[in-house]
PDB file of N, CA and C in Angstrom:
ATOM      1  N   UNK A   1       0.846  -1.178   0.000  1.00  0.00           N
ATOM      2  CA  UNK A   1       0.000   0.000   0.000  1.00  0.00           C
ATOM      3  C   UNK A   1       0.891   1.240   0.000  1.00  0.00           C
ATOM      4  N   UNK A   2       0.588   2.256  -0.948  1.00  0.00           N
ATOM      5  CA  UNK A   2       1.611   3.577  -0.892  1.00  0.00           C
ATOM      6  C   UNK A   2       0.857   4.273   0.036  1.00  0.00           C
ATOM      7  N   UNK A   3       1.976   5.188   0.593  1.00  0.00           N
ATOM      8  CA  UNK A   3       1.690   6.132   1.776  1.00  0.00           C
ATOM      9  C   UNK A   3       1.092   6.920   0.469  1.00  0.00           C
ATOM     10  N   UNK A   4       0.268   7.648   1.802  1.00  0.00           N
ATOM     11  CA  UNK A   4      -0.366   8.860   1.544  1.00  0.00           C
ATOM     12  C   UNK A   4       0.211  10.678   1.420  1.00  0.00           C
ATOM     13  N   UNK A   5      -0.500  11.643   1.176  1.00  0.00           N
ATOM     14  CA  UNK A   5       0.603  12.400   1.249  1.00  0.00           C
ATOM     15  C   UNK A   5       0.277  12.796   2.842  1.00  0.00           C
ATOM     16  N   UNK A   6      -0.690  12.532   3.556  1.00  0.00           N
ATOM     17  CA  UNK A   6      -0.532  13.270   4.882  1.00  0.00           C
ATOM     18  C   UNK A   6       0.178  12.051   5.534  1.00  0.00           C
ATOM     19  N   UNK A   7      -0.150  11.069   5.008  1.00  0.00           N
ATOM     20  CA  UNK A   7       1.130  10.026   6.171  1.00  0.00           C
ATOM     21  C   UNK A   7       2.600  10.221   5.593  1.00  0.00           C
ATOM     22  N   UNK A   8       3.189  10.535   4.358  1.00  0.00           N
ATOM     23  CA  UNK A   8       4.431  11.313   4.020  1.00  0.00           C
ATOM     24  C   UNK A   8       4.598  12.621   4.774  1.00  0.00           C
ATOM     25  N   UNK A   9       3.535  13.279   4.993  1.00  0.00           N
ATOM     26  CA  UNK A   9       3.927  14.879   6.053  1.00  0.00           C
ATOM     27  C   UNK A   9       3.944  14.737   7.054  1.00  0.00           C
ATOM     28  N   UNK A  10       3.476  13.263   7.920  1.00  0.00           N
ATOM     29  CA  UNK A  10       3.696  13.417   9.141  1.00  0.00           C
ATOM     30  C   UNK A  10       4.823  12.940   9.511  1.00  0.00           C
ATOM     31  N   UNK A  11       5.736  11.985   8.559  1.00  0.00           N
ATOM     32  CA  UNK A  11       6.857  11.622   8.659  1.00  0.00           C
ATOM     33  C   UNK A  11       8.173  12.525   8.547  1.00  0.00           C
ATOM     34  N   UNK A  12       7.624  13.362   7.525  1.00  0.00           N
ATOM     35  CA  UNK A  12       8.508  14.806   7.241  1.00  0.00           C
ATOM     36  C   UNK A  12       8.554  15.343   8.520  1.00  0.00           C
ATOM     37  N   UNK A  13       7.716  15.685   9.097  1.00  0.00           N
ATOM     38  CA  UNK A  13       7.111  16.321  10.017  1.00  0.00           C
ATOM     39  C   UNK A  13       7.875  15.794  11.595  1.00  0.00           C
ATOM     40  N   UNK A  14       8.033  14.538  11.675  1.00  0.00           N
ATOM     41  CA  UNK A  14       8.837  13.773  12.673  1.00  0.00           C
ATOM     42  C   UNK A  14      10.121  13.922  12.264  1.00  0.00           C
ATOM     43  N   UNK A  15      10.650  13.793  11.485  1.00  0.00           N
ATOM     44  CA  UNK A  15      12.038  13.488  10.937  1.00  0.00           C
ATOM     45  C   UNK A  15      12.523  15.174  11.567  1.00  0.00           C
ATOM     46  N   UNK A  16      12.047  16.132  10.980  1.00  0.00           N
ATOM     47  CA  UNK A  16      12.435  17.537  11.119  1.00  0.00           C
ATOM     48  C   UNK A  16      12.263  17.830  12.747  1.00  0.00           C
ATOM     49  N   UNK A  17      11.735  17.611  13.538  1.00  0.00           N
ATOM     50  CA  UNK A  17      11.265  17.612  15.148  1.00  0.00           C
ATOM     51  C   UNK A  17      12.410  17.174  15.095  1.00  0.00           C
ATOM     52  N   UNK A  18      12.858  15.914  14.802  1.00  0.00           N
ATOM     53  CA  UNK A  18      14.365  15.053  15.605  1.00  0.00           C
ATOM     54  C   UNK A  18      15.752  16.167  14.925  1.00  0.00           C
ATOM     55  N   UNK A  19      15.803  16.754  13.992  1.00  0.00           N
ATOM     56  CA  UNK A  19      16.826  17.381  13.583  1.00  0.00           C
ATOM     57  C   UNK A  19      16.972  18.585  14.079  1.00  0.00           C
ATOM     58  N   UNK A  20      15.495  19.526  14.646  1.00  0.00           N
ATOM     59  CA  UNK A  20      15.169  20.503  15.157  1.00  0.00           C
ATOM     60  C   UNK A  20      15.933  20.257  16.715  1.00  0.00           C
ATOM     61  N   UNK A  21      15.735  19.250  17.494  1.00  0.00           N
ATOM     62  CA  UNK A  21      15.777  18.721  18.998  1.00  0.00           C
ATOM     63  C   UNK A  21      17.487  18.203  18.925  1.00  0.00           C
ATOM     64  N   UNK A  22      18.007  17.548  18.059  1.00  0.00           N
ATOM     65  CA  UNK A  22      19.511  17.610  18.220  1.00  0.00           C
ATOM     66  C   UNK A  22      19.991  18.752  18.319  1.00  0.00           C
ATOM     67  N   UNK A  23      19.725  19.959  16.843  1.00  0.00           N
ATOM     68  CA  UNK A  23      20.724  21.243  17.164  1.00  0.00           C
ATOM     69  C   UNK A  23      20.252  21.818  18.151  1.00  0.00           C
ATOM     70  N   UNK A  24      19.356  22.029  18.788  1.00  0.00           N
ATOM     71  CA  UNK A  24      18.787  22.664  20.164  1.00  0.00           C
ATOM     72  C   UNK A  24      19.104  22.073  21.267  1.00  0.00           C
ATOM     73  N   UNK A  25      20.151  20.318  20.990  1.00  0.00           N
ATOM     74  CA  UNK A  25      20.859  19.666  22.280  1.00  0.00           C
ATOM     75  C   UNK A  25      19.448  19.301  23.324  1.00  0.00           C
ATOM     76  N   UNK A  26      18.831  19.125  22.846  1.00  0.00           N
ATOM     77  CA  UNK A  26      17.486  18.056  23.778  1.00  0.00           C
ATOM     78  C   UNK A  26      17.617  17.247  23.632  1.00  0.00           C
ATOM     79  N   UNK A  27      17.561  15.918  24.599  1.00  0.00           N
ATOM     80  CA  UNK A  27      17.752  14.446  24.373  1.00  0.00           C
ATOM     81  C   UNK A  27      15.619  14.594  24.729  1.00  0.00           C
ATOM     82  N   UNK A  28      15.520  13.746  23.929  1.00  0.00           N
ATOM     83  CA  UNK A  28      14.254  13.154  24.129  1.00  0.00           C
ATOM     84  C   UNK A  28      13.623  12.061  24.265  1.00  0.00           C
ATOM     85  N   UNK A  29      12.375  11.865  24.587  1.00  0.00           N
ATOM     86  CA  UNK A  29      12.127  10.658  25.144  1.00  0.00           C
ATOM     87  C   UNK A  29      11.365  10.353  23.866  1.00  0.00           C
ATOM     88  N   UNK A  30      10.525  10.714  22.965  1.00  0.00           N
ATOM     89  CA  UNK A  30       9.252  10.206  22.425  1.00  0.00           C
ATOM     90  C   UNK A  30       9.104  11.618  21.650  1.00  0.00           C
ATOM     91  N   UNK A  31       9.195  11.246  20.252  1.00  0.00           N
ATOM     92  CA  UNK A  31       8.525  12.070  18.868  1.00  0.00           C
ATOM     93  C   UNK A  31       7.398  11.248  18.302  1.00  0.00           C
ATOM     94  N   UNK A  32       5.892  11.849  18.760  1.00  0.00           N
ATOM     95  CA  UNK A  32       4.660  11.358  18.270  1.00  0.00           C
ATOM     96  C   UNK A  32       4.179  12.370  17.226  1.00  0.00           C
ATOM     97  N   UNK A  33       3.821  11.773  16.126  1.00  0.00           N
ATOM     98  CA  UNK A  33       2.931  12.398  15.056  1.00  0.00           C
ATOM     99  C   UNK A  33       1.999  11.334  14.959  1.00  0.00           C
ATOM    100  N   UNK A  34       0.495  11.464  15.449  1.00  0.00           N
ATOM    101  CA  UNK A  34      -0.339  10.773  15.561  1.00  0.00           C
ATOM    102  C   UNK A  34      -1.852  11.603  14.681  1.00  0.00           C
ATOM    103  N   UNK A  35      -2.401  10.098  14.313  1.00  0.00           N
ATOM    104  CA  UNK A  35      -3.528  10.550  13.595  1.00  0.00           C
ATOM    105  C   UNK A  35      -4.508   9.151  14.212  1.00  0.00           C
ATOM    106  N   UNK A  36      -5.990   9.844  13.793  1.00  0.00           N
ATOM    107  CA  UNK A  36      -6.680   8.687  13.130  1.00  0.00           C
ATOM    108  C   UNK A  36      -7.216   7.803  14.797  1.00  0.00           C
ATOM    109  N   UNK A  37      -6.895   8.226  16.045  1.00  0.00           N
ATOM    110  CA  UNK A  37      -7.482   7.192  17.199  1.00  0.00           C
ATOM    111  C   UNK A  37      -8.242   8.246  18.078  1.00  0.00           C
ATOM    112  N   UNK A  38      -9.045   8.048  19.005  1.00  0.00           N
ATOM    113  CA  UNK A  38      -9.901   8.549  19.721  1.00  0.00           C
ATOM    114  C   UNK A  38      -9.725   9.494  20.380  1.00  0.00           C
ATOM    115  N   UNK A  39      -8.188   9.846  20.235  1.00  0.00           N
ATOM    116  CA  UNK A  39      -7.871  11.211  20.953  1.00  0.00           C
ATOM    117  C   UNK A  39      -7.688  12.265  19.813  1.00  0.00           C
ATOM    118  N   UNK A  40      -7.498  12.454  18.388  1.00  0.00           N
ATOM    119  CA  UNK A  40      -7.213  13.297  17.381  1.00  0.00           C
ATOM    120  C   UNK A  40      -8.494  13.781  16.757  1.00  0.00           C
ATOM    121  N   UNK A  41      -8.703  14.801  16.592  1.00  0.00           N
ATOM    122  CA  UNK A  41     -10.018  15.277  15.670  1.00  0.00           C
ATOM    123  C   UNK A  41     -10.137  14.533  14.290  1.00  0.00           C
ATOM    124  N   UNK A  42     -10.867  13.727  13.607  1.00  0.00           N
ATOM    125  CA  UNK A  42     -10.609  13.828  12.421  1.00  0.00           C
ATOM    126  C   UNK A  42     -10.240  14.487  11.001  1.00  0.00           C
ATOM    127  N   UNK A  43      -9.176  14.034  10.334  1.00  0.00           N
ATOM    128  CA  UNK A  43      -8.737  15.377   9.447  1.00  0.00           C
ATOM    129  C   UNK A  43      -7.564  15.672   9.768  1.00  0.00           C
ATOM    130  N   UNK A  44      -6.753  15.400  11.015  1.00  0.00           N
ATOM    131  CA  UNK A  44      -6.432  16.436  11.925  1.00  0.00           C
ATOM    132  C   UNK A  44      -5.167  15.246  12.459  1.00  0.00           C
ATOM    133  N   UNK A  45      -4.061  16.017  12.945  1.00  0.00           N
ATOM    134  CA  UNK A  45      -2.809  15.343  13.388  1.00  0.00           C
ATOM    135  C   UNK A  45      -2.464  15.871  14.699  1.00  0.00           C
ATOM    136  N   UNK A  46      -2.154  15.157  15.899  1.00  0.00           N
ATOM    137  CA  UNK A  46      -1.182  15.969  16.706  1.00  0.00           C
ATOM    138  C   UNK A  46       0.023  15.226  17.193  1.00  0.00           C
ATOM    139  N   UNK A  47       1.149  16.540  17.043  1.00  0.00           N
ATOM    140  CA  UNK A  47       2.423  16.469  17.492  1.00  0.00           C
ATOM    141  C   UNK A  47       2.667  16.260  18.776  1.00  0.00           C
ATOM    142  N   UNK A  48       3.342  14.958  19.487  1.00  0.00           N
ATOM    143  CA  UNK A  48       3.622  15.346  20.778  1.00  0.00           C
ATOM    144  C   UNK A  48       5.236  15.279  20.699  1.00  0.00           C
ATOM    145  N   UNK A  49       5.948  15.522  21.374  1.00  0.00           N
ATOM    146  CA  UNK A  49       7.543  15.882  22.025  1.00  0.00           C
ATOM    147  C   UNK A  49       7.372  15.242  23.455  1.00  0.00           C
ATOM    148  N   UNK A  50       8.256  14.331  24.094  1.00  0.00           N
ATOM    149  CA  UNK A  50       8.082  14.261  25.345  1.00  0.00           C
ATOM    150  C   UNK A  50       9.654  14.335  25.470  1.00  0.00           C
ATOM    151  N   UNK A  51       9.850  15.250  26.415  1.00  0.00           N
ATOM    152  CA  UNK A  51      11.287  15.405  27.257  1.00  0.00           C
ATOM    153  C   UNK A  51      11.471  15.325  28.754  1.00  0.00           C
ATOM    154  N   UNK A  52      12.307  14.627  29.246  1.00  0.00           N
ATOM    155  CA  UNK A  52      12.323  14.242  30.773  1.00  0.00           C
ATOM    156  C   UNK A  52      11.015  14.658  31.343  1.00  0.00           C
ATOM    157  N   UNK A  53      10.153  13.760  31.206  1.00  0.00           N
ATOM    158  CA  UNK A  53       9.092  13.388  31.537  1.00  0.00           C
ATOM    159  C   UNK A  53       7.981  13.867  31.211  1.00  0.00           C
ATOM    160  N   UNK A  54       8.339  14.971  30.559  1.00  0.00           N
ATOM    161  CA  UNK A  54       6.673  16.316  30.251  1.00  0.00           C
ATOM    162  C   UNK A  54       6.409  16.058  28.766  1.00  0.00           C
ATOM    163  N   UNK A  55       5.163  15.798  28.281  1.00  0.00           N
ATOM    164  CA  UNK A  55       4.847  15.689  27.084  1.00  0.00           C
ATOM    165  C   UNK A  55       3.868  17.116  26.318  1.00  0.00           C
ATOM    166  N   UNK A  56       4.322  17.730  25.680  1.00  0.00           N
ATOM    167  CA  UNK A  56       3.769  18.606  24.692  1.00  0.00           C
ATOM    168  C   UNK A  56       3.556  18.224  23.732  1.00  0.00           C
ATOM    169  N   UNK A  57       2.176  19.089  23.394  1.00  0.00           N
ATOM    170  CA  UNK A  57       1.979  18.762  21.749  1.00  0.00           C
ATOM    171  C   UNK A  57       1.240  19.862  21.502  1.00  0.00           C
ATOM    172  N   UNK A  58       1.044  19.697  19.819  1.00  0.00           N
ATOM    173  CA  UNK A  58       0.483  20.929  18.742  1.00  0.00           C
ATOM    174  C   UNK A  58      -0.774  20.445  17.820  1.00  0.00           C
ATOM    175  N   UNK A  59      -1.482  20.829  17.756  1.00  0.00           N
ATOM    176  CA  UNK A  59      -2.631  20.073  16.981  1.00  0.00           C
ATOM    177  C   UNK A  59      -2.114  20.705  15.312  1.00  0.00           C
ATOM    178  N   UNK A  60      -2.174  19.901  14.517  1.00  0.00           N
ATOM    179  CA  UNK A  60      -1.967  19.947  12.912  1.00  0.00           C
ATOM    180  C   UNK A  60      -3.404  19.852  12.127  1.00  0.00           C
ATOM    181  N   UNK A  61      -3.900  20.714  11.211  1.00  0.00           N
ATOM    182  CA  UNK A  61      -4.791  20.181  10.398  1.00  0.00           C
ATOM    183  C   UNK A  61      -3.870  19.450   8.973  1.00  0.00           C
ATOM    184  N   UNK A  62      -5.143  18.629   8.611  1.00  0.00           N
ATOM    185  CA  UNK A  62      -4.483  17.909   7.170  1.00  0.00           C
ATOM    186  C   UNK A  62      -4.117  18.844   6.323  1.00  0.00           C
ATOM    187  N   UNK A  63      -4.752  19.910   6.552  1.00  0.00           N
ATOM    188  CA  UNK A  63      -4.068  20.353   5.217  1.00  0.00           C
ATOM    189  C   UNK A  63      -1.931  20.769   5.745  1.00  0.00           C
ATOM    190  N   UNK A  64      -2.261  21.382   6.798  1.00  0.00           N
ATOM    191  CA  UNK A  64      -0.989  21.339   7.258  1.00  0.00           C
ATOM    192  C   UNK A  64       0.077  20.608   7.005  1.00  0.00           C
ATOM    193  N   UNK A  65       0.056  19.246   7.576  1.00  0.00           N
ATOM    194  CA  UNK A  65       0.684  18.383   7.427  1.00  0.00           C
ATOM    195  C   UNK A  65       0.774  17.573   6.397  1.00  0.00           C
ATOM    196  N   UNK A  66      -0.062  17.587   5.160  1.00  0.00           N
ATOM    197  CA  UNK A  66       0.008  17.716   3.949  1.00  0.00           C
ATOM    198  C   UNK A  66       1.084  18.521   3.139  1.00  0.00           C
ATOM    199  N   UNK A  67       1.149  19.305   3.247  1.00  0.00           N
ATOM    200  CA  UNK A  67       1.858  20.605   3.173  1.00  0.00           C
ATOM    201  C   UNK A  67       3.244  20.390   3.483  1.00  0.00           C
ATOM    202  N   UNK A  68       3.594  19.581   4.254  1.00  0.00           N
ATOM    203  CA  UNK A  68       5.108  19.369   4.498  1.00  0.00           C
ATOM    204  C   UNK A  68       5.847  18.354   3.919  1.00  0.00           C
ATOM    205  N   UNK A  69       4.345  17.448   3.260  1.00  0.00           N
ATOM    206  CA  UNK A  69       5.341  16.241   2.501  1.00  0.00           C
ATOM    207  C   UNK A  69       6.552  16.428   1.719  1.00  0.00           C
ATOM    208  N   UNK A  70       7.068  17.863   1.153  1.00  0.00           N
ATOM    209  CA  UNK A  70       8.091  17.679   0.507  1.00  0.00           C
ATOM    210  C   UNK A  70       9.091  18.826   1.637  1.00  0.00           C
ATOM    211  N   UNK A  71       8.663  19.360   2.301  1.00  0.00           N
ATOM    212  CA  UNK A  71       9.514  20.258   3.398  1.00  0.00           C
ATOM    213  C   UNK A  71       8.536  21.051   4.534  1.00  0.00           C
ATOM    214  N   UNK A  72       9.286  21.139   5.386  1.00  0.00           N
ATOM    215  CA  UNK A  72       8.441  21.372   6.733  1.00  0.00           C
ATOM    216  C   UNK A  72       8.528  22.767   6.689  1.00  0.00           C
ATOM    217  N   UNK A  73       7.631  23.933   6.702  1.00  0.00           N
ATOM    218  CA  UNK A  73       8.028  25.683   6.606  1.00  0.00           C
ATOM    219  C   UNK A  73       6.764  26.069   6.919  1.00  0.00           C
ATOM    220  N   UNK A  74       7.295  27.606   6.558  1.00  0.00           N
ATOM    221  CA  UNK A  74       5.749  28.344   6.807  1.00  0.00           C
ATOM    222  C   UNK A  74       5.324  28.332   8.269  1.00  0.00           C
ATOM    223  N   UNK A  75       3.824  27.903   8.385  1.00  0.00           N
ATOM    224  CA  UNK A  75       3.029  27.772   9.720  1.00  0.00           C
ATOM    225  C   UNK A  75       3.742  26.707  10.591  1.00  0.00           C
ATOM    226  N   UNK A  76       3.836  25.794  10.120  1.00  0.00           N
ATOM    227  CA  UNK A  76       4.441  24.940  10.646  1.00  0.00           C
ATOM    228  C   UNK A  76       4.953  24.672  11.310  1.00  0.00           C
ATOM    229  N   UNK A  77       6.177  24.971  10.582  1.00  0.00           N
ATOM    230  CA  UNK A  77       7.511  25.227  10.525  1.00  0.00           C
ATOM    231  C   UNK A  77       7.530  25.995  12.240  1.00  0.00           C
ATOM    232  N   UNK A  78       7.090  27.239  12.745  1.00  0.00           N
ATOM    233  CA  UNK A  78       6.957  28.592  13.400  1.00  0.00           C
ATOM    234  C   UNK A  78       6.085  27.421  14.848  1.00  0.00           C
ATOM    235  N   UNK A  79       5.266  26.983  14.168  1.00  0.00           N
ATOM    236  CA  UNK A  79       4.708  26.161  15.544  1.00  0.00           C
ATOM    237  C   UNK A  79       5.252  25.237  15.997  1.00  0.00           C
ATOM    238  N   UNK A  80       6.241  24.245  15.161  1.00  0.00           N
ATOM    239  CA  UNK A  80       7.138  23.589  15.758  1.00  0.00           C
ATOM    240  C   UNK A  80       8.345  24.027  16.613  1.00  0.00           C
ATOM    241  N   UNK A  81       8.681  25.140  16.096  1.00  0.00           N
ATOM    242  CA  UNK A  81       9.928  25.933  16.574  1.00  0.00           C
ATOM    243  C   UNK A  81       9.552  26.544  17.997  1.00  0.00           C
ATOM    244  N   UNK A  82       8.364  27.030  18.067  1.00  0.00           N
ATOM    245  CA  UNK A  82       7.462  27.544  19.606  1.00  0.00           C
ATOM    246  C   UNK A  82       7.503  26.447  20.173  1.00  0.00           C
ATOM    247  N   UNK A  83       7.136  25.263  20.042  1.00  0.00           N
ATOM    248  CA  UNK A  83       6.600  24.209  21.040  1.00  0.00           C
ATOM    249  C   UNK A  83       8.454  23.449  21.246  1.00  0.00           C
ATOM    250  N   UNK A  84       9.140  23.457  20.865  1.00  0.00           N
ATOM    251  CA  UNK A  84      11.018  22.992  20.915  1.00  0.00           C
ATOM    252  C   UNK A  84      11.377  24.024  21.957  1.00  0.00           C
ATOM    253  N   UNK A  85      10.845  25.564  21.644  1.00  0.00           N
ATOM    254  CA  UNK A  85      11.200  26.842  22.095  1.00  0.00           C
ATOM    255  C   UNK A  85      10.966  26.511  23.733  1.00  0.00           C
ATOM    256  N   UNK A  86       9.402  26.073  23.925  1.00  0.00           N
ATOM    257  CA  UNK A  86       8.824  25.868  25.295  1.00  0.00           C
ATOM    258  C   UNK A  86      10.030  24.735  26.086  1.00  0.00           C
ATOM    259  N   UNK A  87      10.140  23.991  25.404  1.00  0.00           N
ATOM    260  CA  UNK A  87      10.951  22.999  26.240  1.00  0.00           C
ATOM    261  C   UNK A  87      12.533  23.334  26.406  1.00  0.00           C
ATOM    262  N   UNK A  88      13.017  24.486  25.807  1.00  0.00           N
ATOM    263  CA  UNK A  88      14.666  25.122  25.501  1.00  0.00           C
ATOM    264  C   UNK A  88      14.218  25.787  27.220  1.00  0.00           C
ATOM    265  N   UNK A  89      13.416  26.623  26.827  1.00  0.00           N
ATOM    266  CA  UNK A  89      13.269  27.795  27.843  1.00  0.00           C
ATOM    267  C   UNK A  89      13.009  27.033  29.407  1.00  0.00           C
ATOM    268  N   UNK A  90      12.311  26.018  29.463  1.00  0.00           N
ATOM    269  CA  UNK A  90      12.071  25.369  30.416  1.00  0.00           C
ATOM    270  C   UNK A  90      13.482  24.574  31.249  1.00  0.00           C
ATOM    271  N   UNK A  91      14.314  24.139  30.138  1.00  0.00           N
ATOM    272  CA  UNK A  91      15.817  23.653  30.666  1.00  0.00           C
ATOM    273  C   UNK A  91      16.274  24.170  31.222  1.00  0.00           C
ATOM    274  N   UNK A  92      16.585  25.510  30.963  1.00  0.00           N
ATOM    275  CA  UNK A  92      18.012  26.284  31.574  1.00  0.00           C
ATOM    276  C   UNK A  92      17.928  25.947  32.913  1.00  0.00           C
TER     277      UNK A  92
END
């Protein structure tokens, strides 16, 4: 079965979180891009990050995460960087 393009953006979408969280020197516990079970809106994706013990996340619409199948930017891009941002600021 070929992926889809929102299951290709949510992978984009993970891959870039882990490259985002190395140069920012976060070790992490858990990169979730989840769709599709009883906790997600339909349509609809959310990001979680879990770092020493606290889990955040960002809600994605499809079209969003659609949108990143060939590169992660834009809206995105800016909400991923806020929610990495929350957990930088929280370290020091």
């Amino acid at each position: 079965m070929a992926l889809t393009s929102f299951d290709i953006g949510k992978l984009k979408i993970a891959a870039h979180v882990r490259e985002e969280l190395d140069l920012a020197n976060l070790a992490f516990e858990a990169i979730r891009c989840k769709s599709g079970d009883l906790h997600t809106r339909p349509g609809s994706a959310v990001l979680q990050i879990t770092i020493a013990g606290i889990t955040r996340h960002i809600d994605l619409s499809r079209e969003e995460v659609e949108g990143c199948q060939s590169i992660v930017a834009g809206e995105v891009w800016y909400k991923i960087a806020d929610l990495i941002g929350q957990f930088a600021r929280h370290s020091l």
